[in-house]
N, C-alpha and C. Protein backbone atom coordinates (compact mmCIF):
# COMPACT_ATOMS: atom_id res chain seq x y z
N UNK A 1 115.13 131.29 126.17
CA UNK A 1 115.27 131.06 127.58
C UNK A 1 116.76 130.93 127.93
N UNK A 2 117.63 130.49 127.22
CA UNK A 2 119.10 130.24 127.20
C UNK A 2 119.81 131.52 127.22
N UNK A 3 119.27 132.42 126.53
CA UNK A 3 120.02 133.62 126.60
C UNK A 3 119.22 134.21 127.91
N UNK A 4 117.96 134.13 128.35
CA UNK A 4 117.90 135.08 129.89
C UNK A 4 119.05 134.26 130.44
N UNK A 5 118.85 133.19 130.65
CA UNK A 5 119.66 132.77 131.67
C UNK A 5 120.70 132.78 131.61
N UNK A 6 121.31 132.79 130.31
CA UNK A 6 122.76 133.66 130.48
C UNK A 6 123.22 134.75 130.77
N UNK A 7 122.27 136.00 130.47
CA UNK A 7 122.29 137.31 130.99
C UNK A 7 122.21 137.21 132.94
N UNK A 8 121.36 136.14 133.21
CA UNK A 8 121.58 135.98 134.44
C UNK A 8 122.48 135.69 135.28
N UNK A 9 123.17 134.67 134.84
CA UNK A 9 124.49 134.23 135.18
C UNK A 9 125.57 135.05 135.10
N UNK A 10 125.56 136.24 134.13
CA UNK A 10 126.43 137.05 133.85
C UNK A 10 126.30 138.26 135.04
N UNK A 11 124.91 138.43 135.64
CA UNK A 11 124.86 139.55 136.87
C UNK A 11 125.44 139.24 137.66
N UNK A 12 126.14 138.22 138.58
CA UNK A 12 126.94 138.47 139.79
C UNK A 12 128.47 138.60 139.39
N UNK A 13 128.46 138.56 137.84
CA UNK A 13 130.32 138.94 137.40
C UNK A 13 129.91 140.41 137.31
N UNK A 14 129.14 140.86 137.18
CA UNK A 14 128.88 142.41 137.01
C UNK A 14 128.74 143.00 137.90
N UNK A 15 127.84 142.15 139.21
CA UNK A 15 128.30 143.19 140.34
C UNK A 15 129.57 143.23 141.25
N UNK A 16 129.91 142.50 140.90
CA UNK A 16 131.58 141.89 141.85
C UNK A 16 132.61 142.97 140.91
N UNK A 17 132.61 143.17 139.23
CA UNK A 17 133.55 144.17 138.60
C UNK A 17 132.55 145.42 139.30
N UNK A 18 132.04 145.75 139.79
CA UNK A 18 131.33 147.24 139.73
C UNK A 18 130.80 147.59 138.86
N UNK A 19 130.03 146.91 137.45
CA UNK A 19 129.49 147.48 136.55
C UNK A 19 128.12 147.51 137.20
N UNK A 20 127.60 147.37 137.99
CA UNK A 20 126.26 147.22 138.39
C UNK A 20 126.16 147.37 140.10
N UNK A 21 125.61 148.11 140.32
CA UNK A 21 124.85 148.05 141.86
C UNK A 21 124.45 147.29 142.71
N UNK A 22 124.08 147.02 143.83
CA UNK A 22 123.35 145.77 144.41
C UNK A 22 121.87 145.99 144.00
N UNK A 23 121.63 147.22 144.00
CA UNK A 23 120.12 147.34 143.61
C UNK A 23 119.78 147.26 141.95
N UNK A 24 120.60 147.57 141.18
CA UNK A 24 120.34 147.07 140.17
C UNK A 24 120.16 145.61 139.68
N UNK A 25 121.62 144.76 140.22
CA UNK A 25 121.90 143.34 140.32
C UNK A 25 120.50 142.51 140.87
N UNK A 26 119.70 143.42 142.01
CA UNK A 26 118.55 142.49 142.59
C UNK A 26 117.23 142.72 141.78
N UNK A 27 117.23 143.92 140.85
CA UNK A 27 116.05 144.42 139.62
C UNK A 27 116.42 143.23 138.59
N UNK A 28 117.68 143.25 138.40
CA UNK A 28 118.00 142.59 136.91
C UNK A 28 117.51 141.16 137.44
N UNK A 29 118.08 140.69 138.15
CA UNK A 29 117.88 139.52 139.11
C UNK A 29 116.09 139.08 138.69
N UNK A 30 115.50 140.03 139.37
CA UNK A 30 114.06 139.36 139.66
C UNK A 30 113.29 139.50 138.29
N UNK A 31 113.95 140.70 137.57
CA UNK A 31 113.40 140.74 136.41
C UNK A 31 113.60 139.43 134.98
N UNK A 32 114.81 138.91 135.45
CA UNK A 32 115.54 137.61 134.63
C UNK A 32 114.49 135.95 135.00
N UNK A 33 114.31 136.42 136.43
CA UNK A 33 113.69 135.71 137.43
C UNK A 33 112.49 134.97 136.45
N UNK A 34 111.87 136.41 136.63
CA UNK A 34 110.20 136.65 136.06
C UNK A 34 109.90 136.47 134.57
N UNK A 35 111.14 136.78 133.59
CA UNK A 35 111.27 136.12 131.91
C UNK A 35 111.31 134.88 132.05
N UNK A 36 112.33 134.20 133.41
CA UNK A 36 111.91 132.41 132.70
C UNK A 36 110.87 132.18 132.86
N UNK A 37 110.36 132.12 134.09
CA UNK A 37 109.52 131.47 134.89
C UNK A 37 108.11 132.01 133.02
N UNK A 38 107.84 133.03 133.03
CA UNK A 38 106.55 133.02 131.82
C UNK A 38 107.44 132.30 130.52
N UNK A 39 108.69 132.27 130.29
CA UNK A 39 109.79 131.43 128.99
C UNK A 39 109.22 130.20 129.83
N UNK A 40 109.22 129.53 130.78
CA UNK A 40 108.85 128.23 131.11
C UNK A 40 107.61 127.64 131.10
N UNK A 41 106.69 128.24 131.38
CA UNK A 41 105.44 128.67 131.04
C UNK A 41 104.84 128.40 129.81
N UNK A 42 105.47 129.21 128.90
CA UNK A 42 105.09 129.13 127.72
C UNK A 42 105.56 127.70 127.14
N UNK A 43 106.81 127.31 127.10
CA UNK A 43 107.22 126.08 126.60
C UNK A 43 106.76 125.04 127.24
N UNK A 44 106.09 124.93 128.40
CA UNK A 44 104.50 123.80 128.80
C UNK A 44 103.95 124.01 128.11
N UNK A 45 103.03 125.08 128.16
CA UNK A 45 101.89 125.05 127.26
C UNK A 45 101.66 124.57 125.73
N UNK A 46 103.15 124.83 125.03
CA UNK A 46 103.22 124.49 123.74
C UNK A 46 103.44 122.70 123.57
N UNK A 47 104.22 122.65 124.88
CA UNK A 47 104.82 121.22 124.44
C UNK A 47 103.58 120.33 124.95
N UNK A 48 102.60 120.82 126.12
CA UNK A 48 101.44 120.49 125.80
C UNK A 48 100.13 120.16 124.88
N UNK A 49 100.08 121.29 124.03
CA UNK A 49 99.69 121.36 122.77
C UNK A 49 100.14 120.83 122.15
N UNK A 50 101.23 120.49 121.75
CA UNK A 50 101.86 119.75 120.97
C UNK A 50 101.67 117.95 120.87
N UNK A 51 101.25 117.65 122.41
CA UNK A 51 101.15 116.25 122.89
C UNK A 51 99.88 115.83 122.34
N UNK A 52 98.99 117.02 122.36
CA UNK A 52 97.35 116.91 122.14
C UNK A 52 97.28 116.57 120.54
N UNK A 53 98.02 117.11 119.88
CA UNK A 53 98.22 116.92 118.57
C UNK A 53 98.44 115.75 118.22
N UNK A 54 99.43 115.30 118.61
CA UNK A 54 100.51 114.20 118.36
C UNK A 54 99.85 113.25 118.67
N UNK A 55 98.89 113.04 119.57
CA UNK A 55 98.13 112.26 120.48
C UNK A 55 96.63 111.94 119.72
N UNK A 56 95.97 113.20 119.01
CA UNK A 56 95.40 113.23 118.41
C UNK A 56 93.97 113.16 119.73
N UNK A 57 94.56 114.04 120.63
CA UNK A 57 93.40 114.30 121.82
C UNK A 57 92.60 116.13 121.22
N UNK A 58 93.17 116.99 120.16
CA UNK A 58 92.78 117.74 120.45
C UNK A 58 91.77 117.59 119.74
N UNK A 59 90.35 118.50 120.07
CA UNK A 59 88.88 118.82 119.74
C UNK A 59 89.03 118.99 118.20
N UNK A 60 90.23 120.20 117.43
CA UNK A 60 90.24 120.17 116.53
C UNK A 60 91.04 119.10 115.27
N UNK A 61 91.31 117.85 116.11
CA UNK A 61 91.79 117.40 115.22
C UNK A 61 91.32 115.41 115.48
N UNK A 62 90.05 115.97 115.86
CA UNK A 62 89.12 114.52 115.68
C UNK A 62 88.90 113.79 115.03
N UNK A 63 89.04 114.91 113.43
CA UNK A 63 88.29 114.30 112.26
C UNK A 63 89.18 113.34 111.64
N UNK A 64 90.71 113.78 112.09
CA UNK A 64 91.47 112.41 111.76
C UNK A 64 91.10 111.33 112.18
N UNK A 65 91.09 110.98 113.76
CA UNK A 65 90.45 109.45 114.13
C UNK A 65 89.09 109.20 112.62
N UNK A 66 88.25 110.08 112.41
CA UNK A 66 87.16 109.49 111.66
C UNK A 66 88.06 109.41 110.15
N UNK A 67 88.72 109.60 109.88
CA UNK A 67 89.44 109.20 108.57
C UNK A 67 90.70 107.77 108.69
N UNK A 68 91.04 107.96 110.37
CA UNK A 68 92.08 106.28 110.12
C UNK A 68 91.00 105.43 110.28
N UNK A 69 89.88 105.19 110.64
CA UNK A 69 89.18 104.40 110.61
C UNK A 69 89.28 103.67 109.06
N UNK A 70 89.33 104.22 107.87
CA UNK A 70 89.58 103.85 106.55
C UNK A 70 90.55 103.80 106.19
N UNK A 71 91.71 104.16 106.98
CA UNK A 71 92.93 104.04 106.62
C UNK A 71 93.50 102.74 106.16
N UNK A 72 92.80 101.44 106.55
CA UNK A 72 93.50 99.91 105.97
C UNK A 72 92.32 99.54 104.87
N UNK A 73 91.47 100.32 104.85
CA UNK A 73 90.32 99.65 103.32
C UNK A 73 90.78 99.63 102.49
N UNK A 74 90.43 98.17 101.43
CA UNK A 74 91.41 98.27 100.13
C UNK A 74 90.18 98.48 99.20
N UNK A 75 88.54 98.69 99.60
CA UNK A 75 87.49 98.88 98.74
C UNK A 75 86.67 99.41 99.55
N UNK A 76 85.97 100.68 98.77
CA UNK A 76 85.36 101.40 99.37
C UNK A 76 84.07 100.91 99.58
N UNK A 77 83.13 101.10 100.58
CA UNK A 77 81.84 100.84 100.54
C UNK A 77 80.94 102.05 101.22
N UNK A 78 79.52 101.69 100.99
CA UNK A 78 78.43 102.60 101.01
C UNK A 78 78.85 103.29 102.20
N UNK A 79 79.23 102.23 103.48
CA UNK A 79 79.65 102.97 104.40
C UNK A 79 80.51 104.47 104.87
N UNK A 80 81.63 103.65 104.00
CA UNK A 80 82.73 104.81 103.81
C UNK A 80 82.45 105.86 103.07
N UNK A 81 81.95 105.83 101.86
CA UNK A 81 81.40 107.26 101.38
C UNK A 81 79.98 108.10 101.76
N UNK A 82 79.47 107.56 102.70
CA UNK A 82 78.30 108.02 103.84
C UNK A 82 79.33 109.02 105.01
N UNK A 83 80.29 108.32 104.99
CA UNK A 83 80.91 109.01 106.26
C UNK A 83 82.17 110.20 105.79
N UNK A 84 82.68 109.75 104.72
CA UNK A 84 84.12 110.69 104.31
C UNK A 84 83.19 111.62 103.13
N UNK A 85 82.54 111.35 102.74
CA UNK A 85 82.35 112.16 101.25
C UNK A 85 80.84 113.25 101.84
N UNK A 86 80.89 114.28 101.35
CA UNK A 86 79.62 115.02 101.56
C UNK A 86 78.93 115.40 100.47
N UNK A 87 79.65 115.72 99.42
CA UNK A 87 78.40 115.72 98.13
C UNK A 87 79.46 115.18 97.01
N UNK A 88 78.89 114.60 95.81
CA UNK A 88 79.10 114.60 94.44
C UNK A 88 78.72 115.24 93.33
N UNK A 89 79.11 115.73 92.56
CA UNK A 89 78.81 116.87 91.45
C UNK A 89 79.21 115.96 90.14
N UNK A 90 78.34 116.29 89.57
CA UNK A 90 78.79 115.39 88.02
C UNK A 90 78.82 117.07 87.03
N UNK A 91 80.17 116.62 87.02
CA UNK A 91 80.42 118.27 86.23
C UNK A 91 80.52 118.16 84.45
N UNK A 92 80.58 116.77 84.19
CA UNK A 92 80.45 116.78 82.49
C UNK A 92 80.62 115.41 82.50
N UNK A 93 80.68 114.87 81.54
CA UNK A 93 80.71 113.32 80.99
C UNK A 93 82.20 112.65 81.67
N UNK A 94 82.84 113.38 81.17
CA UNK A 94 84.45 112.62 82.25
C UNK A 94 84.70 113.42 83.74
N UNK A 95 84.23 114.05 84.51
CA UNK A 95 84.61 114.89 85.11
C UNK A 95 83.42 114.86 86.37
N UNK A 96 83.86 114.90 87.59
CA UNK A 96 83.21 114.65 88.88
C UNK A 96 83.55 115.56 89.55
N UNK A 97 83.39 115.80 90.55
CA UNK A 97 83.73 117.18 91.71
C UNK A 97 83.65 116.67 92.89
N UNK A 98 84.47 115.84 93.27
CA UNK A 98 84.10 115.08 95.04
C UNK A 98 84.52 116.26 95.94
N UNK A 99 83.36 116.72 96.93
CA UNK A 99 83.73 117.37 98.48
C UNK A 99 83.76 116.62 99.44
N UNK A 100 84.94 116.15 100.35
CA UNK A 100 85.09 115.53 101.32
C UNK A 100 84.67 115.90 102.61
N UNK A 101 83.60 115.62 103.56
CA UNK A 101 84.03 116.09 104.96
C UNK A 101 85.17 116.10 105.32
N UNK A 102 85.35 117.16 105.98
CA UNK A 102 86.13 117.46 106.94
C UNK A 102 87.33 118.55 105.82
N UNK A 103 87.21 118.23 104.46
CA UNK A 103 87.95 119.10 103.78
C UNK A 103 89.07 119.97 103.94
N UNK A 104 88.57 121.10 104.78
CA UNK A 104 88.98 122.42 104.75
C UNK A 104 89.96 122.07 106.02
N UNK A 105 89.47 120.88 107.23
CA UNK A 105 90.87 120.58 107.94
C UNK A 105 92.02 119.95 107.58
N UNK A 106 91.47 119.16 106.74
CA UNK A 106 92.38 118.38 105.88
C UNK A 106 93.48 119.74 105.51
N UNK A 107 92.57 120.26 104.62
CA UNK A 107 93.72 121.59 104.20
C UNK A 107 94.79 121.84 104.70
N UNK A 108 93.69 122.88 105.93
CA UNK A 108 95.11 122.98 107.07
C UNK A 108 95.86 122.65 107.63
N UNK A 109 95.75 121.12 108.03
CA UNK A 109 96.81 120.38 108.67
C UNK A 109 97.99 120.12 107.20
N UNK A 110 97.29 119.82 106.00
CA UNK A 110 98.59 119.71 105.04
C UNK A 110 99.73 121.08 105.20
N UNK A 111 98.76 122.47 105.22
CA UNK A 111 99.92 123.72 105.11
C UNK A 111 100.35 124.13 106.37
N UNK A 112 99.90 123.50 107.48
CA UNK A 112 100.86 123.25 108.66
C UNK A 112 101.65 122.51 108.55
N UNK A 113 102.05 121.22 107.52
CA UNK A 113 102.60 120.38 107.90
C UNK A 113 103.67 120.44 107.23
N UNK A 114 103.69 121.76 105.60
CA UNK A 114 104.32 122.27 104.94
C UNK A 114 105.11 123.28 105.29
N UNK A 115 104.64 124.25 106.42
CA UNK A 115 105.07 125.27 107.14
C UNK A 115 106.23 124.82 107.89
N UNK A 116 105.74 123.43 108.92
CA UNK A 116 107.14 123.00 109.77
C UNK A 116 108.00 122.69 108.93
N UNK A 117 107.61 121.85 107.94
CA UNK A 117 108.66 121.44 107.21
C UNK A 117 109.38 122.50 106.62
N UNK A 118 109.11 123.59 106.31
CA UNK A 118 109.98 124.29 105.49
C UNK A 118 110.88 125.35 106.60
N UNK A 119 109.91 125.15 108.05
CA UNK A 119 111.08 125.95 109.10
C UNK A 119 111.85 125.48 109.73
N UNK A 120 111.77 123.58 109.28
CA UNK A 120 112.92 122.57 109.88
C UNK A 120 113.77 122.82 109.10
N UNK A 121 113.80 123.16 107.54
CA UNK A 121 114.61 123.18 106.57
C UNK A 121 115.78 124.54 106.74
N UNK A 122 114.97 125.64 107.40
CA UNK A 122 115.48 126.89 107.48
C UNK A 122 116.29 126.67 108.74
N UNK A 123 115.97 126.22 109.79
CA UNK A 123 116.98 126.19 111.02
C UNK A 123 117.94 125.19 110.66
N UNK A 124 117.88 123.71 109.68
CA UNK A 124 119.00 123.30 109.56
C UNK A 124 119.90 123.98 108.45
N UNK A 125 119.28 125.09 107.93
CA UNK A 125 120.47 125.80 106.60
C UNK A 125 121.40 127.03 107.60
N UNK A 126 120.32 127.37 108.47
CA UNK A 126 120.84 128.69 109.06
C UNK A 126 121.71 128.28 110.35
């Protein structure tokens, strides 16, 4: 958005040297116009999304509230593994196989959370 609007700012030095027309200057103009305004647009919507997250309002990310609920237990009970755990597998004499509800979000929020982190890492190297 910083660079339209610098290209914008730069059209009335362009039409005052003569590199540009009045009719061009009023195309470039409305066309610079019309990039923020959807560049502004877009950065609501995200920083919206973003609030929903953070907030822990969005639909897909409910299942956290049902996991801080256990977040201060220092012992598990019938309760808690009724609600977090979905099956047990006894796979050999030392060896268990726990599937958690909600699992596979769990997942994804970890390699989202790996993703930012590694593109916070890249914008502070670059």
């Amino acid at each position: 958005m910083a660079q339209v609007e610098g290209f914008k700012a730069k059209l009335y030095e362009n039409l005052v040297s003569g590199i540009l027309t009045k009719e061009e200057f009023l195309s470039y103009k409305r066309k610079y116009n019309a990039d923020i305004e959807l560049l502004q647009k877009a950065v609501a919507e995200w920083n919206e999304k973003l609030t929903d997250v953070l907030e822990n309002r969005s639909e897909r990310n409910r299942w956290i509230n049902h996991f801080m609920q256990f977040s201060t237990m220092e012992e598990i009970d019938r309760r808690a593994v009724m609600q977090l755990i979905r099956s047990i597998r006894v796979m050999g004499k030392d060896e268990l196989h726990i599937e958690f509800n909600y699992q596979d979000e769990y997942q994804k929020a970890v390699s989202l959370a790996e993703q930012i982190a590694v593109q916070g890492k890249e914008r502070k190297v670059g």
